[in-house]
Protein backbone atom coordinates (compact mmCIF):
# COMPACT_ATOMS: atom_id res chain seq x y z
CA UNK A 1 15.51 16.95 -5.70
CA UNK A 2 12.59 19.24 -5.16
CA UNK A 3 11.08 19.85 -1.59
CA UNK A 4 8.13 18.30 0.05
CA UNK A 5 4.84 19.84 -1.68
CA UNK A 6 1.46 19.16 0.18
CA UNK A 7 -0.49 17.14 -2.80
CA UNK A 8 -3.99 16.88 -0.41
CA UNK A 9 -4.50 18.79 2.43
CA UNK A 10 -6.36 16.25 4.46
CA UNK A 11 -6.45 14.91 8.12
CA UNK A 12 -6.29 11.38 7.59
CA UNK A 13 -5.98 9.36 10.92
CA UNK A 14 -3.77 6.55 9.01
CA UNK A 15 -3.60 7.48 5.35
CA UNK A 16 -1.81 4.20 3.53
CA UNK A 17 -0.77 2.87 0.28
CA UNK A 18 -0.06 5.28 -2.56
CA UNK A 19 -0.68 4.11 -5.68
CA UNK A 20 -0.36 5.55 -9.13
CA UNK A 21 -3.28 4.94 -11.43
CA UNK A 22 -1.87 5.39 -14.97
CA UNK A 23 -4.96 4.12 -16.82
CA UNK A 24 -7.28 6.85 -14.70
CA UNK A 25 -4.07 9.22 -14.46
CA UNK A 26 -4.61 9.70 -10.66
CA UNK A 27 -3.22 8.42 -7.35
CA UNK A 28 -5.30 6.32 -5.08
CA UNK A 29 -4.80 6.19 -1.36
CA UNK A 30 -6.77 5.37 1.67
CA UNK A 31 -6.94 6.02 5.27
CA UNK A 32 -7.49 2.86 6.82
CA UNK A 33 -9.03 4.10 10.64
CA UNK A 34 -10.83 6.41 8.60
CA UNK A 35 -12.16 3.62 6.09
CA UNK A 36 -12.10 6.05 2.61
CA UNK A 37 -10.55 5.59 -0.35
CA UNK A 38 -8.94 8.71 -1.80
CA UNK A 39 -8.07 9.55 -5.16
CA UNK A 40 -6.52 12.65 -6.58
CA UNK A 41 -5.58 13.51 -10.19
CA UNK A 42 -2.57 16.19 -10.09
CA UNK A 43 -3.57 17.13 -13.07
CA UNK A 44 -6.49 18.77 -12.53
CA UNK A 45 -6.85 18.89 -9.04
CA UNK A 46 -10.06 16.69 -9.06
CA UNK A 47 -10.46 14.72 -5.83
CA UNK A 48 -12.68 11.76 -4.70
CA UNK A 49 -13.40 10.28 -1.17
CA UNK A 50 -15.66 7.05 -1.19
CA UNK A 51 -16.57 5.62 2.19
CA UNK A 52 -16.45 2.10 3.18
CA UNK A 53 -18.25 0.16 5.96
CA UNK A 54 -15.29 -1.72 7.39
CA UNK A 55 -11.41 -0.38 7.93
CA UNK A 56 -9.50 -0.33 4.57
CA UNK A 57 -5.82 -1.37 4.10
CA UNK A 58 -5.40 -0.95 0.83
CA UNK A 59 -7.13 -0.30 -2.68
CA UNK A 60 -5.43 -1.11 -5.86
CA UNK A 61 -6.34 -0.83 -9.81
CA UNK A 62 -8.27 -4.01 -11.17
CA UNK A 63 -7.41 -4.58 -15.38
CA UNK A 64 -11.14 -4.71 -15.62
CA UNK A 65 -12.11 -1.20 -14.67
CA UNK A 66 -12.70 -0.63 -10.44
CA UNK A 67 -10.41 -1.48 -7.37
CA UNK A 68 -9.44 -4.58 -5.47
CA UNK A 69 -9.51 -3.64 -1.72
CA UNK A 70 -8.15 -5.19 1.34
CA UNK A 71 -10.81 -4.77 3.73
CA UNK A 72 -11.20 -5.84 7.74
CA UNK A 73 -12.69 -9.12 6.75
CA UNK A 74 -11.10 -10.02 3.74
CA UNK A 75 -10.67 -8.93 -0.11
CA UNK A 76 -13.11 -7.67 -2.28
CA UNK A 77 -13.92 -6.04 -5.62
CA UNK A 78 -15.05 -3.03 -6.48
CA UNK A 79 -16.37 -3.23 -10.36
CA UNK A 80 -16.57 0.10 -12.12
CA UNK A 81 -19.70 2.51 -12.71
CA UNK A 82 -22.52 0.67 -14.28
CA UNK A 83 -21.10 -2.55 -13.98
CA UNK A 84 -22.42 -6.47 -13.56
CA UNK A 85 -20.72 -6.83 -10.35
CA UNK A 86 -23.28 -8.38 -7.52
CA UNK A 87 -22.49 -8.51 -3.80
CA UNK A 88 -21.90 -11.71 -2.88
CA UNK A 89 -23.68 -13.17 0.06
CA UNK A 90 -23.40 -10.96 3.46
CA UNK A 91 -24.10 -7.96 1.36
CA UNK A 92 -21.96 -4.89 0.65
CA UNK A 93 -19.19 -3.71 2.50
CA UNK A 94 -19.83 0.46 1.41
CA UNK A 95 -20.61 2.84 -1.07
CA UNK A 96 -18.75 1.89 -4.36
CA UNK A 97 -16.84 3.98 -6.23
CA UNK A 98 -18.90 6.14 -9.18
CA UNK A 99 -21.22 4.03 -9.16
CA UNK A 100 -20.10 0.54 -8.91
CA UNK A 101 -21.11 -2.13 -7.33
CA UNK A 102 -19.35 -4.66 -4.90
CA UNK A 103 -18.38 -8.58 -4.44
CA UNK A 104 -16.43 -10.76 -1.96
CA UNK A 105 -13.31 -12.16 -3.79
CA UNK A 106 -12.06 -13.87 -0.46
CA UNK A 107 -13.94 -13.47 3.16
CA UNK A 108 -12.47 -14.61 6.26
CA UNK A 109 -13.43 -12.70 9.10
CA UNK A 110 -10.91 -13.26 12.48
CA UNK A 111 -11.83 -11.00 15.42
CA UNK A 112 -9.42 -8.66 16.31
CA UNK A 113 -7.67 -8.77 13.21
CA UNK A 114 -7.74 -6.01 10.24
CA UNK A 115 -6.28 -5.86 6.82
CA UNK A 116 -3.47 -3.87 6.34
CA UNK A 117 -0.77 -2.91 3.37
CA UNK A 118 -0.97 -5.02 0.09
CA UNK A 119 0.50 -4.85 -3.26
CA UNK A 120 0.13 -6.06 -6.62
CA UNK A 121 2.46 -8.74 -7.75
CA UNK A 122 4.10 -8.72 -11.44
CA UNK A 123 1.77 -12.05 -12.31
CA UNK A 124 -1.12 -9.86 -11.41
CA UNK A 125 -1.92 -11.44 -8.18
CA UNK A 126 -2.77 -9.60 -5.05
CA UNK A 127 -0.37 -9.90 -1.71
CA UNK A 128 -2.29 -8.77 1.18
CA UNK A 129 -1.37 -9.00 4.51
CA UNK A 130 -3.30 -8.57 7.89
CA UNK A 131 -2.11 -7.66 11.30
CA UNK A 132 -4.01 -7.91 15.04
CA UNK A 133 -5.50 -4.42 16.07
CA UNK A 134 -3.47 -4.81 19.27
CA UNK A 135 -0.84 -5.29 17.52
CA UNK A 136 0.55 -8.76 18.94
CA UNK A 137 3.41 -10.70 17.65
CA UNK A 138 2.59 -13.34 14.89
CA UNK A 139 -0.89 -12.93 14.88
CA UNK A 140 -0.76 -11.33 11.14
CA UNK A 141 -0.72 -13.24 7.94
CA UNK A 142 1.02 -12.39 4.63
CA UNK A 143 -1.38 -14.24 1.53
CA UNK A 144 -1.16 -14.01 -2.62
CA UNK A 145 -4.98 -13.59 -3.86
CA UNK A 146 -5.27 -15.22 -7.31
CA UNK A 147 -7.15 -13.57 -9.67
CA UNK A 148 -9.58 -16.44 -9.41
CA UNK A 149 -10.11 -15.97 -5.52
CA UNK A 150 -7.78 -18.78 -4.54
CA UNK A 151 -5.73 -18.07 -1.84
CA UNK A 152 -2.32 -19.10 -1.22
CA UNK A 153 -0.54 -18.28 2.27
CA UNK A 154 2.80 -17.15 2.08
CA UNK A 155 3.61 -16.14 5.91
CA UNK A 156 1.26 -17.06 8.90
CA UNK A 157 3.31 -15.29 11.80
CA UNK A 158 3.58 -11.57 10.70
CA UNK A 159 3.00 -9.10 13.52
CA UNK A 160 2.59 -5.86 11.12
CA UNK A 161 2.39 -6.82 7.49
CA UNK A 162 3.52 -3.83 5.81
CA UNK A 163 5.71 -2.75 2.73
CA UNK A 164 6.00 -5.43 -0.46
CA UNK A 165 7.62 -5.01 -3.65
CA UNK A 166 9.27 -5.96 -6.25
CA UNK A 167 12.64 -5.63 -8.22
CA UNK A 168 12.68 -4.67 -11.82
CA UNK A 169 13.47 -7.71 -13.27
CA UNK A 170 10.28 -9.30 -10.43
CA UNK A 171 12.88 -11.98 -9.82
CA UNK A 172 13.16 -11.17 -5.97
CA UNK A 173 10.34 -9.53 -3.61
CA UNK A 174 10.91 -7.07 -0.79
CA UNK A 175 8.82 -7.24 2.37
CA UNK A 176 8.28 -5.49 5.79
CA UNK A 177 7.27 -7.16 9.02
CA UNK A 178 7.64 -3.67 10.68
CA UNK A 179 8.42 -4.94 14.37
CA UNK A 180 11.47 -6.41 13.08
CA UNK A 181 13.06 -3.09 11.99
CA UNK A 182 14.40 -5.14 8.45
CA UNK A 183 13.51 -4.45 4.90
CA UNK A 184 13.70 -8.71 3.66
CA UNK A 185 14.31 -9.97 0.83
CA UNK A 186 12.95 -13.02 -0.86
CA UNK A 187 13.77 -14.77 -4.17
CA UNK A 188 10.18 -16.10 -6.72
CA UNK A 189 10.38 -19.55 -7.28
CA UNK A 190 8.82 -20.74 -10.37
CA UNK A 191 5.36 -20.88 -8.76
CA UNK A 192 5.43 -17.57 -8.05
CA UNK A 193 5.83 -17.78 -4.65
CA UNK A 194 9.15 -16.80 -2.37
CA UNK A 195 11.93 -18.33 -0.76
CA UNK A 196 14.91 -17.98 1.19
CA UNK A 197 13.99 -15.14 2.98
CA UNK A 198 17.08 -13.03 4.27
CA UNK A 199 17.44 -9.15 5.66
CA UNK A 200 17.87 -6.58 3.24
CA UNK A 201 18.39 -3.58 5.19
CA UNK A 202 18.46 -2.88 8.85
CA UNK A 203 16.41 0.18 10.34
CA UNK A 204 17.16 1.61 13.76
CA UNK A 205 15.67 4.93 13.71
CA UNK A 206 11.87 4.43 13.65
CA UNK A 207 9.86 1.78 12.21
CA UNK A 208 10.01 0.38 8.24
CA UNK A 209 6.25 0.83 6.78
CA UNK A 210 5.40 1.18 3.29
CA UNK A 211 7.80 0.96 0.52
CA UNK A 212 8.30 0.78 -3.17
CA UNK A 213 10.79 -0.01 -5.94
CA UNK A 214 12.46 2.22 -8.61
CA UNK A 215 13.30 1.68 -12.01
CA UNK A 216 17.11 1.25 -11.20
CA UNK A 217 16.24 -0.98 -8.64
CA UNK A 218 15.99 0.98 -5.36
CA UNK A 219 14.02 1.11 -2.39
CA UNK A 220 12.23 3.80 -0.85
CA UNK A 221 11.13 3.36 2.32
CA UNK A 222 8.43 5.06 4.88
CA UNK A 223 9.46 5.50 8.46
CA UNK A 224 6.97 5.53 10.95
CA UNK A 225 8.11 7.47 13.87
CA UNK A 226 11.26 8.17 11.85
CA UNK A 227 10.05 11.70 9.98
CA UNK A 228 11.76 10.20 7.21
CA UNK A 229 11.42 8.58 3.99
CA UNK A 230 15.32 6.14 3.03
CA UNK A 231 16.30 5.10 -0.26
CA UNK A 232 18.33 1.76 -0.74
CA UNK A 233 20.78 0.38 -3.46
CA UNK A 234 20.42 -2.68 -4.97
CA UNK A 235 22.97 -3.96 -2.69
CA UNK A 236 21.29 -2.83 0.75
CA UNK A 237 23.51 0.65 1.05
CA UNK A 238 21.56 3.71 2.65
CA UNK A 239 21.56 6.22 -0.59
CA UNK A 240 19.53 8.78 0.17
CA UNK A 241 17.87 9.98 3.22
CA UNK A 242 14.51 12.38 2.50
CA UNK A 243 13.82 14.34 5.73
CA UNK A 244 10.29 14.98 6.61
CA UNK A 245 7.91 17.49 8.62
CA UNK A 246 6.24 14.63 9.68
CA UNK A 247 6.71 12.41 12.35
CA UNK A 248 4.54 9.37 10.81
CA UNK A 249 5.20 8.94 7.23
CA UNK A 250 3.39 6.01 5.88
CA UNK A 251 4.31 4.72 2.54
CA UNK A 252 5.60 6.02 -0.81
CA UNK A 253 4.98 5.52 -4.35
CA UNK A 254 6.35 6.97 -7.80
CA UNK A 255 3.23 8.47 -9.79
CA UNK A 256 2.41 11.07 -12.39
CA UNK A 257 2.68 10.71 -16.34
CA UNK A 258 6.59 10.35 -16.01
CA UNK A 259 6.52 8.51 -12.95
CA UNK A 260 9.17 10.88 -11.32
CA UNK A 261 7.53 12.47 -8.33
CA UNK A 262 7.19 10.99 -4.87
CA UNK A 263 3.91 10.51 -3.16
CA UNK A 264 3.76 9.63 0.89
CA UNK A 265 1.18 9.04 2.67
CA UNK A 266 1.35 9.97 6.47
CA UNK A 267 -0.40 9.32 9.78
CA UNK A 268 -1.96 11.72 12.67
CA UNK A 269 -3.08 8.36 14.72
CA UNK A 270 -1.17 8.20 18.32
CA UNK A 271 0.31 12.18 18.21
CA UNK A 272 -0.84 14.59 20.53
CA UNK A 273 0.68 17.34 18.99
CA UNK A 274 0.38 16.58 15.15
CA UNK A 275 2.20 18.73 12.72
CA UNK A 276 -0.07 20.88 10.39
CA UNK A 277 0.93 18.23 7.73
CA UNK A 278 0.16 15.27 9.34
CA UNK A 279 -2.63 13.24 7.87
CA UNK A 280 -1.92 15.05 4.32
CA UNK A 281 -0.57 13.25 1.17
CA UNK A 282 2.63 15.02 0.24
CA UNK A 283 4.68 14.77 -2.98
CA UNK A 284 8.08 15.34 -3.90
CA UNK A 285 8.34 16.57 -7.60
CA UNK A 286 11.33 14.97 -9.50
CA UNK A 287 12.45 12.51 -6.67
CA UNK A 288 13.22 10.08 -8.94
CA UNK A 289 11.92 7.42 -11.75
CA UNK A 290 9.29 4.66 -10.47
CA UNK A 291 8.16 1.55 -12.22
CA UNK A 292 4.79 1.20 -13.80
CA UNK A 293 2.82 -0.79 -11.28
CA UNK A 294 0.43 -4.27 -12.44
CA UNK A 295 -3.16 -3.85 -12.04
CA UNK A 296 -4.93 -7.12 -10.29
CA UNK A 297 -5.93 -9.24 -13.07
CA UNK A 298 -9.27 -10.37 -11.19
């Protein structure tokens, strides 16, 4: 395995959720205190940051062209340049990307509460989750967006909603409440929704955050406060154990035409001494081999 590489140089407060573009051939990422969405093509170095009005948790690929984001106040759409999209009633949440325009999918405001990690499930539905600024126990919610708008709560007592994904086969779904210290598990029932919920993987040095799924099954984990990004078998066993510079690594994700190097996102937020790399996305060239990730279908 290669060592860590600085991708961006950037001094994100709370950069979040990596995620490898393949259509665009680029890696979006936000930072949500800092409410941007970054993007970054390793292939030519070419770099975006697009400003939003409200705190960000995470942006994802629509099928369509644009970006599903999980915003303060609820889930909206960002339609590509030149497009028909029209914001919805209560107006426009920030300056679209290259030109596109915005829309409310789902709005429901709750003060004190922001958006926070989401991913994009194999059916092409969105699971966001949402977490209190102050961080207190069960006020969070874990929800599946459908395409359509129609929302479907999954968990309504999350403290940090954080880390979701996947196995290869999408027969089971990972998930972090990061309080807990546990990677869970849960199996997809035949409406697409999980049950029997059960811990995956203990963590006791630093916090679970962001994680994401391999193509043999594995999963990578962030550690917040840990300096550290963990790797997990199938079965649960500690694998591998990627050291960091960084105190506050964030998430991960697999990206790049082969899918074989490893992107985290990390945090300055809370450090009164940050490390030079702190804030920056890094890579790791040749970690491994990721799964191609759904676009949102809306």
């Amino acid at each position: 395995m290669s060592a860590v590489e600085v991708a961006v140089q950037a001094h994100a407060a709370l950069g979040e959720g990596p995620t490898w573009d393949a259509r665009a051939g680029r890696l979006i990422w936000v930072d949500i205190l800092g409410s941007r969405i970054h993007t970054y093509d390793p292939v030519s170095g070419r770099r975006t940051v697009l400003a939003t009005e409200q705190h960000v948790g995470a942006a994802k690929p629509r099928a369509g062209g644009g970006l599903v984001v999980n915003l303060r106040d609820g889930v909206g759409l960002y339609g590509p340049a030149g497009s028909g999209e029209s914001a919805a009633a209560g107006g426009s949440t920030g300056t679209a990307p290259a030109g596109g325009s915005f829309r409310w999918l789902h709005r429901e405001p709750v003060p004190g509460r922001r958006a926070n990690d989401a991913a994009v499930a194999p059916d092409g539905s969105l699971w966001c989750g949402t977490m209190r600024y102050d961080e207190a126990p069960g006020g969070g919610t874990l929800s599946r967006i459908a395409p359509d708008g129609a929302v479907r709560p999954i968990l309504d007592d999350v403290s940090v909603s954080n880390g979701t994904g996947w196995t290869p086969d999408g027969r089971r779904v990972y998930y972090i409440d990061s309080p807990t210290r546990r990677i869970d598990v849960f199996d997809i029932g035949d409406d697409q929704l999980p049950v029997d919920r059960r811990p995956f993987a203990t963590v006791e040095d630093g916090f679970p955050d962001g994680l994401t799924v391999d193509a043999e099954g594995g999963v990578w984990v962030a550690l917040w406060d840990g300096g550290a990004v963990r790797r997990y078998t199938p079965d649960g066993e500690l694998d591998q154990v990627l050291e960091l510079p960084v105190r506050r690594p964030t998430a991960c994700a697999f990206g790049g035409a082969d899918l074989t190097d490893l992107y985290i996102t990390t945090a300055r937020t809370g450090l009164v001494a940050p490390h030079p790399m702190s804030g920056s996305l890094l890579v790791v060239p040749g970690a491994g081999k990721g799964l191609p990730q759904p676009e949102f279908a809306g």
